[in-house]
C-alpha atoms as a PDB file:
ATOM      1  CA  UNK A   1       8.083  11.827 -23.831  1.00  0.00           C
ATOM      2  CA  UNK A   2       7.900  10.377 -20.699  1.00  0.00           C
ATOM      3  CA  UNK A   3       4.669  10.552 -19.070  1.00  0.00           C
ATOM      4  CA  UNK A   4       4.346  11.001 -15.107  1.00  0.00           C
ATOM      5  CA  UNK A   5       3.314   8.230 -12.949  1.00  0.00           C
ATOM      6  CA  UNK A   6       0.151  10.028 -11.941  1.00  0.00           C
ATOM      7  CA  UNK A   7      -0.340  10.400 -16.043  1.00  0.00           C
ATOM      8  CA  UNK A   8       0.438   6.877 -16.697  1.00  0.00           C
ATOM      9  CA  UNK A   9      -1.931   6.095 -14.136  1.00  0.00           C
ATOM     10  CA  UNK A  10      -4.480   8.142 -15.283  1.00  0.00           C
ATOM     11  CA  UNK A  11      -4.428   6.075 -18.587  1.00  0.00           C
ATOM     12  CA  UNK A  12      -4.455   3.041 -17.243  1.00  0.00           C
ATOM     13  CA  UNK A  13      -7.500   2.844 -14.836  1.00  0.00           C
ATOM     14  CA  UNK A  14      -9.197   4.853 -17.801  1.00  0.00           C
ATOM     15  CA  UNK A  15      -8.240   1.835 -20.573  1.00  0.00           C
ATOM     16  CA  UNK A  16      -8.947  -0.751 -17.834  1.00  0.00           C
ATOM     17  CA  UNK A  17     -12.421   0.424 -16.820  1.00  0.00           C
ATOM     18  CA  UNK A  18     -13.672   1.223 -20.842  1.00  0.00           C
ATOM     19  CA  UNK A  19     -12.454  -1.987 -21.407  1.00  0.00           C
ATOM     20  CA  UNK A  20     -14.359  -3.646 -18.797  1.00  0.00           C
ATOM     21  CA  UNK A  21     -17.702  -1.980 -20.083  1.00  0.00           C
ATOM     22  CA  UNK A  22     -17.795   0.220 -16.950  1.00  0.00           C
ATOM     23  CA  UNK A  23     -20.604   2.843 -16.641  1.00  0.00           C
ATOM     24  CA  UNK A  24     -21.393   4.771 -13.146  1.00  0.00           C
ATOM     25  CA  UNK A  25     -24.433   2.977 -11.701  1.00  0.00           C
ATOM     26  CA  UNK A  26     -27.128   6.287 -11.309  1.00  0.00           C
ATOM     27  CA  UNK A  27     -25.520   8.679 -14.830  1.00  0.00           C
ATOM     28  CA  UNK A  28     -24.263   6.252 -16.867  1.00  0.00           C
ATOM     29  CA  UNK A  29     -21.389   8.400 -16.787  1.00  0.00           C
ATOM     30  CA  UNK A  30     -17.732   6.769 -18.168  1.00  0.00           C
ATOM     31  CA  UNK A  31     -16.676   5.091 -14.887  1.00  0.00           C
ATOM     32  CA  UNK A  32     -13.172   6.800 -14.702  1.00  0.00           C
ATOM     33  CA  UNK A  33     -15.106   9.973 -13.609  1.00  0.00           C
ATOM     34  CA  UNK A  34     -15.119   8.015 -10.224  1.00  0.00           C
ATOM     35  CA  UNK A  35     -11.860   7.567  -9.919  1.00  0.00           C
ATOM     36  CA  UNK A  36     -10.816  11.011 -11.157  1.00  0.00           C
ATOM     37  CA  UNK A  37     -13.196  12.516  -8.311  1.00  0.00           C
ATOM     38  CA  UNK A  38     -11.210  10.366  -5.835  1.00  0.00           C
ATOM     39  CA  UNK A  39      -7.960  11.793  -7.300  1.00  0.00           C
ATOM     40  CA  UNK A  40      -9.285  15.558  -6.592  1.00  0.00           C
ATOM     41  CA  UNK A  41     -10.231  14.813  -3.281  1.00  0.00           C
ATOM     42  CA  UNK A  42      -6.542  13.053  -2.568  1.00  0.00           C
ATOM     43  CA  UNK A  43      -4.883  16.126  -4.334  1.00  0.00           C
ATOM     44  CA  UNK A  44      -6.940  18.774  -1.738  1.00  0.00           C
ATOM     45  CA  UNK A  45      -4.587  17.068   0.771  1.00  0.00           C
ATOM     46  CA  UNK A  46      -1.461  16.366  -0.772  1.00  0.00           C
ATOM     47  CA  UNK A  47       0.650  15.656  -3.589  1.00  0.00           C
ATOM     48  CA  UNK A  48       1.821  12.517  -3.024  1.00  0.00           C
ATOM     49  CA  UNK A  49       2.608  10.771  -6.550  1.00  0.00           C
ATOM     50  CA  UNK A  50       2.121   7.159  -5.390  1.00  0.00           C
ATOM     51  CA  UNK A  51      -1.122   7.707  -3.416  1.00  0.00           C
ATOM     52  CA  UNK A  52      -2.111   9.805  -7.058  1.00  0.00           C
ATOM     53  CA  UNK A  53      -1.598   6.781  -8.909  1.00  0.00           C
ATOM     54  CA  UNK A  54      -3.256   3.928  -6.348  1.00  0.00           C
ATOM     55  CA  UNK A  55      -6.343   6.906  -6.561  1.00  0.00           C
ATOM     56  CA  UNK A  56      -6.660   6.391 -10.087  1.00  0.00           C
ATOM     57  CA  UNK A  57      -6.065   2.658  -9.788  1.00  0.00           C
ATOM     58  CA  UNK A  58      -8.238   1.914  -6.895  1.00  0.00           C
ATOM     59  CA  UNK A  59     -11.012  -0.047  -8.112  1.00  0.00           C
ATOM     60  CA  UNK A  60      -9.092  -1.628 -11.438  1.00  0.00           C
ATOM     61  CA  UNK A  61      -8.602  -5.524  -9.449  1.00  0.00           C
ATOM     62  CA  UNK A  62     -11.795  -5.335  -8.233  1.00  0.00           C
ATOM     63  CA  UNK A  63     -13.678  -4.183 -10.830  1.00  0.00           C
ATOM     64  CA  UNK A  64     -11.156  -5.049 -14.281  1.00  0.00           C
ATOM     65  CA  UNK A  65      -9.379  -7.850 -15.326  1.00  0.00           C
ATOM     66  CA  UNK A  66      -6.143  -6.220 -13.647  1.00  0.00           C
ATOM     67  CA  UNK A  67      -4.410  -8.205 -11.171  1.00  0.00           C
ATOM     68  CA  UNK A  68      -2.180  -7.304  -8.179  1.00  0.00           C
ATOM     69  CA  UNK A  69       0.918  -8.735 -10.287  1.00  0.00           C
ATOM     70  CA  UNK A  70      -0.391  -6.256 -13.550  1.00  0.00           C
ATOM     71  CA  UNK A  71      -0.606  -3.065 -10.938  1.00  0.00           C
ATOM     72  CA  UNK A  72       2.989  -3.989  -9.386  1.00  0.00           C
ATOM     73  CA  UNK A  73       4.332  -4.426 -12.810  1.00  0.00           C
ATOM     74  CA  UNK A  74       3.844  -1.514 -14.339  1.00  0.00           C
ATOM     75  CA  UNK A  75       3.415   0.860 -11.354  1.00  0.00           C
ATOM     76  CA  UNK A  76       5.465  -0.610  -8.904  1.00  0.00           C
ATOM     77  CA  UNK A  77       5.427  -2.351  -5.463  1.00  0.00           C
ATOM     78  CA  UNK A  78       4.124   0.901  -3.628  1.00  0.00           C
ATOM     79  CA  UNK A  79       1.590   1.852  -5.751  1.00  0.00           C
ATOM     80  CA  UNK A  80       0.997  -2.040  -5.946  1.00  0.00           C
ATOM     81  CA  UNK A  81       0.681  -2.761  -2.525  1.00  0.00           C
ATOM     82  CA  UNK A  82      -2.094   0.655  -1.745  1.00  0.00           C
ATOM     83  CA  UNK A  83      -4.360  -0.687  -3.990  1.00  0.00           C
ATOM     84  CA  UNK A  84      -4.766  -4.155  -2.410  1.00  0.00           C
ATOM     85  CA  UNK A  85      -5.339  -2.735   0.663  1.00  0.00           C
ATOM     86  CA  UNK A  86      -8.109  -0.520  -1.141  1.00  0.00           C
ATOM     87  CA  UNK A  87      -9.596  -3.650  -3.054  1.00  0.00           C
ATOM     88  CA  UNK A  88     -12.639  -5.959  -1.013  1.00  0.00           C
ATOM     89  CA  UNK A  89     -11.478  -9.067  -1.695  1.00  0.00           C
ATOM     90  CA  UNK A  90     -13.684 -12.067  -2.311  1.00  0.00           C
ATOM     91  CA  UNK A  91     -15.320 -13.899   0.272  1.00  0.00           C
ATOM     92  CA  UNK A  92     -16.821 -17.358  -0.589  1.00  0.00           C
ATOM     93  CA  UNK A  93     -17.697 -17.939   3.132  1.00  0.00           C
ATOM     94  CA  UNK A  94     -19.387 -14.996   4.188  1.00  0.00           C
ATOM     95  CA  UNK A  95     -23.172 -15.803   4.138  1.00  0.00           C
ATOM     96  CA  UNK A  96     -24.689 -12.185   3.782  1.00  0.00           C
ATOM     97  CA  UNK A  97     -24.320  -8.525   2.829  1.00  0.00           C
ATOM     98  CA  UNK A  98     -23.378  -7.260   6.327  1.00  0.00           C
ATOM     99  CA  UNK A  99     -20.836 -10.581   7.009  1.00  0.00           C
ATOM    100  CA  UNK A 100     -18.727  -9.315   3.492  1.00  0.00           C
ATOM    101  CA  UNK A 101     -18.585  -5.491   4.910  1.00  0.00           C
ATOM    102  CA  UNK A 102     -17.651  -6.385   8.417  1.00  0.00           C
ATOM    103  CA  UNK A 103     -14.534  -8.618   6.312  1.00  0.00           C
ATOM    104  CA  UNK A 104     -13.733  -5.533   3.979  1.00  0.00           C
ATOM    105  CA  UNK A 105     -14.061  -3.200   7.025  1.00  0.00           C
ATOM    106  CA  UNK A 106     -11.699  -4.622   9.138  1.00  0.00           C
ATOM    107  CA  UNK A 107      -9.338  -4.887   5.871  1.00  0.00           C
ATOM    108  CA  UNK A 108      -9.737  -1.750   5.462  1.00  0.00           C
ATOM    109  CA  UNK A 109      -9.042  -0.388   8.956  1.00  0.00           C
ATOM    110  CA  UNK A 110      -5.614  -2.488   9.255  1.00  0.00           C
ATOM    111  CA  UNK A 111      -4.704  -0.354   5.945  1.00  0.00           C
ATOM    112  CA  UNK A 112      -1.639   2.625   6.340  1.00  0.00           C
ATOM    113  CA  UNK A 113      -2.680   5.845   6.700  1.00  0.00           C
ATOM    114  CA  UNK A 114      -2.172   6.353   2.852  1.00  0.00           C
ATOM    115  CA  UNK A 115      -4.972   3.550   2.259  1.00  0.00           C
ATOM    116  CA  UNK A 116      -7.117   5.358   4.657  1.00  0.00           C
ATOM    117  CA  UNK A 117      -6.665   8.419   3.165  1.00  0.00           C
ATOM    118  CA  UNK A 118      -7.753   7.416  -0.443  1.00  0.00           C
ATOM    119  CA  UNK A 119     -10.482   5.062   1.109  1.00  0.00           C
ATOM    120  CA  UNK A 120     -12.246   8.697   2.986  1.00  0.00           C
ATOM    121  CA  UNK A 121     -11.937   9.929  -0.773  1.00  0.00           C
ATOM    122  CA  UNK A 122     -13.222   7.410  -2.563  1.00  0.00           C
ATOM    123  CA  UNK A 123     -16.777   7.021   0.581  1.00  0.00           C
ATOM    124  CA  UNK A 124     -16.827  10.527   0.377  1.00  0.00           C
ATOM    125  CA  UNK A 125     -17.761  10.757  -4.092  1.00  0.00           C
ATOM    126  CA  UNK A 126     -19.495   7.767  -3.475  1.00  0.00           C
ATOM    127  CA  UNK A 127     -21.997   8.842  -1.039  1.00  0.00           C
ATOM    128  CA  UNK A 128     -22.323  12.480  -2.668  1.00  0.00           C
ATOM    129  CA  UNK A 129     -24.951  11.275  -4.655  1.00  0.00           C
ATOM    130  CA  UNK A 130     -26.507   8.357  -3.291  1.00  0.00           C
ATOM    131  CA  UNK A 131     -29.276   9.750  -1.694  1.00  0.00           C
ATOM    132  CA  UNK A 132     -30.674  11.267  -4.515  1.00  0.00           C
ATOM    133  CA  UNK A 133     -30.267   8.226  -6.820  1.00  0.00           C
ATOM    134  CA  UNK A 134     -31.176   5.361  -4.650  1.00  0.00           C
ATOM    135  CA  UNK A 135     -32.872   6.592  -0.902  1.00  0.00           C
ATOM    136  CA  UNK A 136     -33.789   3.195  -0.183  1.00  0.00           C
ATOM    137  CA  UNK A 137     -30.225   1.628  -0.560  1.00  0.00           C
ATOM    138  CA  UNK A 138     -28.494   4.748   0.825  1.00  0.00           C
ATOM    139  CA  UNK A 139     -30.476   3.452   4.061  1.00  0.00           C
ATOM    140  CA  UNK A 140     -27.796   0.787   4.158  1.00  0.00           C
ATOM    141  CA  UNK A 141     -24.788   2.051   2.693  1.00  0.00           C
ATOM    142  CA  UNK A 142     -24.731   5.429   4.774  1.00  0.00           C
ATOM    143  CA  UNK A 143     -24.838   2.752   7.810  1.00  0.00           C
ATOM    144  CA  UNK A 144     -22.167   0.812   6.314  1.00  0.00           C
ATOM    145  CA  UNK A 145     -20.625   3.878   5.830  1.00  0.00           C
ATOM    146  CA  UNK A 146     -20.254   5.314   9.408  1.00  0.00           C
ATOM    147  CA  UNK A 147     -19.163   2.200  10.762  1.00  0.00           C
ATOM    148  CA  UNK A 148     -16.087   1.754   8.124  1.00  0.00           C
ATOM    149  CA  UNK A 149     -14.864   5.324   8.763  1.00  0.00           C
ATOM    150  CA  UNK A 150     -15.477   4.724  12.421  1.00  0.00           C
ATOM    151  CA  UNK A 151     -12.428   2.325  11.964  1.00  0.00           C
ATOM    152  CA  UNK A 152     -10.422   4.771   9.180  1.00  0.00           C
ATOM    153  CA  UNK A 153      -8.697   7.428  12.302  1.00  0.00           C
ATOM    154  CA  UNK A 154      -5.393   7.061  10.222  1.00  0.00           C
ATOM    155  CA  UNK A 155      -6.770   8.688   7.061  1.00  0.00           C
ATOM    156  CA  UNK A 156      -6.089  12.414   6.638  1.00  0.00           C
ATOM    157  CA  UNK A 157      -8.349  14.230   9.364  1.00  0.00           C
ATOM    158  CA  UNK A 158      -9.847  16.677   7.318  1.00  0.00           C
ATOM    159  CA  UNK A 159     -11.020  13.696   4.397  1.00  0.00           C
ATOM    160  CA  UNK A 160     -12.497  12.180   7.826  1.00  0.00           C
ATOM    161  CA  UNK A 161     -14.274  14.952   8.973  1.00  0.00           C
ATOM    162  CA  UNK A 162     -15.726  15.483   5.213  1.00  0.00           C
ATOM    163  CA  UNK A 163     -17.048  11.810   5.267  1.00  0.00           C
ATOM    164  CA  UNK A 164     -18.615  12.005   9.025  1.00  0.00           C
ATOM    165  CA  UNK A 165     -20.111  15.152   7.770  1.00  0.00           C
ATOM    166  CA  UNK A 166     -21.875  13.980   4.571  1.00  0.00           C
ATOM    167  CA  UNK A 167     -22.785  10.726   5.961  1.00  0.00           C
ATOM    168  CA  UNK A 168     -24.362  12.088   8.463  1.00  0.00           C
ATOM    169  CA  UNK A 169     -26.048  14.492   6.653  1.00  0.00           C
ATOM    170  CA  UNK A 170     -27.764  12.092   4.598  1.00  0.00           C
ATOM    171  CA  UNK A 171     -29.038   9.687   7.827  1.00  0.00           C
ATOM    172  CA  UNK A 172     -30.765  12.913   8.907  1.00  0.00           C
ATOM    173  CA  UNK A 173     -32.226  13.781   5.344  1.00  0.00           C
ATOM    174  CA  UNK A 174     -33.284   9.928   5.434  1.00  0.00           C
ATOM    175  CA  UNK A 175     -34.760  10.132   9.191  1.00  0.00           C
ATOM    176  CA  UNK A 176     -36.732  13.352   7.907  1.00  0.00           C
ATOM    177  CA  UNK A 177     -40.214  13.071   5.541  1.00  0.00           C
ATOM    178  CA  UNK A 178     -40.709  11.854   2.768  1.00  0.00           C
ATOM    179  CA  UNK A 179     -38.031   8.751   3.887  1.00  0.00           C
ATOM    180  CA  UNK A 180     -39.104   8.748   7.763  1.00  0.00           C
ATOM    181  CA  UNK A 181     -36.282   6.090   9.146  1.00  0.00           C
ATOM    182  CA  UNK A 182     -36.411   5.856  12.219  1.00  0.00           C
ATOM    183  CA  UNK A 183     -33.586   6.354  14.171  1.00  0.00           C
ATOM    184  CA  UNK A 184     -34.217   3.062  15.623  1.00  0.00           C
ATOM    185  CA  UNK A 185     -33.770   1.166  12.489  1.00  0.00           C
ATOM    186  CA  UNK A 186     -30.139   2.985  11.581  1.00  0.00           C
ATOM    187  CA  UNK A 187     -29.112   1.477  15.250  1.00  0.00           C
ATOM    188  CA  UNK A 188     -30.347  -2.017  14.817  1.00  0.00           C
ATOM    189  CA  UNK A 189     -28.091  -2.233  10.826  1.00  0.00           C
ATOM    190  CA  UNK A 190     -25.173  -1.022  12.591  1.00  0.00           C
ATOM    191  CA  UNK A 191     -25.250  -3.787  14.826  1.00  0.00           C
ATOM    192  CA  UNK A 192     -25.115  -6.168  12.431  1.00  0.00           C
ATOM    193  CA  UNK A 193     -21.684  -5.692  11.254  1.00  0.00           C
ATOM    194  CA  UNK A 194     -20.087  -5.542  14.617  1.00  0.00           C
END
C-alpha cells in the first residue's frame, strides 16, 4: 500500500527527529509533537499536500542529519525547496544573537507565500507556551517574534493575524506584574535587529 505524501512525511520527520534524540525543550515531549502542531495549524487553512509534507519536514535539516539533497530525494523538488526556505541556515560571521535573526529574518521574508504560511504556523506553537516555560527568554523571542512576522505579509492572513495576536498578548502579560518590562526595553531589542 502506498502511503500518501503527507503520510510518508509524517514518518519521516518522526524517524528523523527520534533518531536525532529530539525532546521538546519545556515537556520533554517526543519532538514530532512540534511539527504535528504546525501541520494542524497549516491544515485550518488548506489542504495543500506539498505544504503538508514541508510542515512535517520543517525543522529535519536544521535540527537532523537530513540534508536538502535527502528531503528532495525522497519528497521531491517542491517539497524540497519549502523547507530550505523554512531552515536558518548557519552563519559563521554573524557575531551575536540578534545579527543571526536579522540573517534568518530576511531569509525568511524573501520566502513564497507557502513558506510564509508554514513559518506563521510553526511562531504561532512555538510561542503558545513560551511564556509560561521560560518568561525571561520569551522577553526576547516574542521581540524577535514581531519583527519576523512584521516581514511574513505573504503568509495566509488569518495564520498572521493568529501570530500578531498571541505575540502580542504575551508582551502585555510580560509588561504586566510579576514580569514588569517596560515598554521601553521591548523598543530598544527591536532595534537591534533592524
Amino acid at each position: 500500500m502506498k502511503h500518501s505524501l503527507e503520510e510518508q512525511a509524517r514518518r519521516y520527520a518522526s524517524k528523523a527527529h527520534a533518531e536525532a534524540g529530539q525532546r521538546r525543550k519545556y515537556t520533554d515531549e517526543p519532538y514530532i509533537v512540534h511539527p504535528a502542531a504546525v501541520v494542524e495549524l497549516v491544515r485550518s487553512v488548506t489542504d495543500n499536500e506539498i505544504m503538508l509534507a514541508a510542515a512535517w519536514l520543517h525543522d529535519t535539516v536544521e535540527d537532523t542529519a537530513s540534508t536538502p539533497g535527502d528531503i528532495a530525494s525522497h519528497f521531491g523538488a517542491e517539497v524540497a525547496q519549502l523547507v530550505e526556505m523554512l531552515t536558518d541556515t548557519a552563519q559563521p560571521q554573524a557575531k551575536n544573537r540578534a545579527m543571526r535573526k536579522a540573517v534568518h529574518f530576511r531569509h525568511s521574508a524573501q520566502a513564497s507565500a507557502e513558506a510564509q504560511t508554514i513559518k506563521l504556523a510553526d511562531i504561532i506553537d512555538n510561542t503558545r507556551s513560551i511564556i509560561h516555560f521560560d518568561p525571561s527568554f520569551a522577553r526576547i523571542y516574542l521581540v524577535e517574534k514581531r519583527v519576523q512576522i512584521a516581514l511574513l505579509t505573504a503568509g495566509d492572513a488569518g495564520l498572521w493575524q493568529q501570530a500578531s495576536t498571541i505575540i502580542e498578548q504575551g508582551i502585555r502579560q510580560l509588561s504586566e506584574p510579576p514580569h514588569n518590562v517596560p515598554a521601553e526595553w521591548f523598543a530598544r531589542q527591536a532595534a537591534r535587529y533592524v
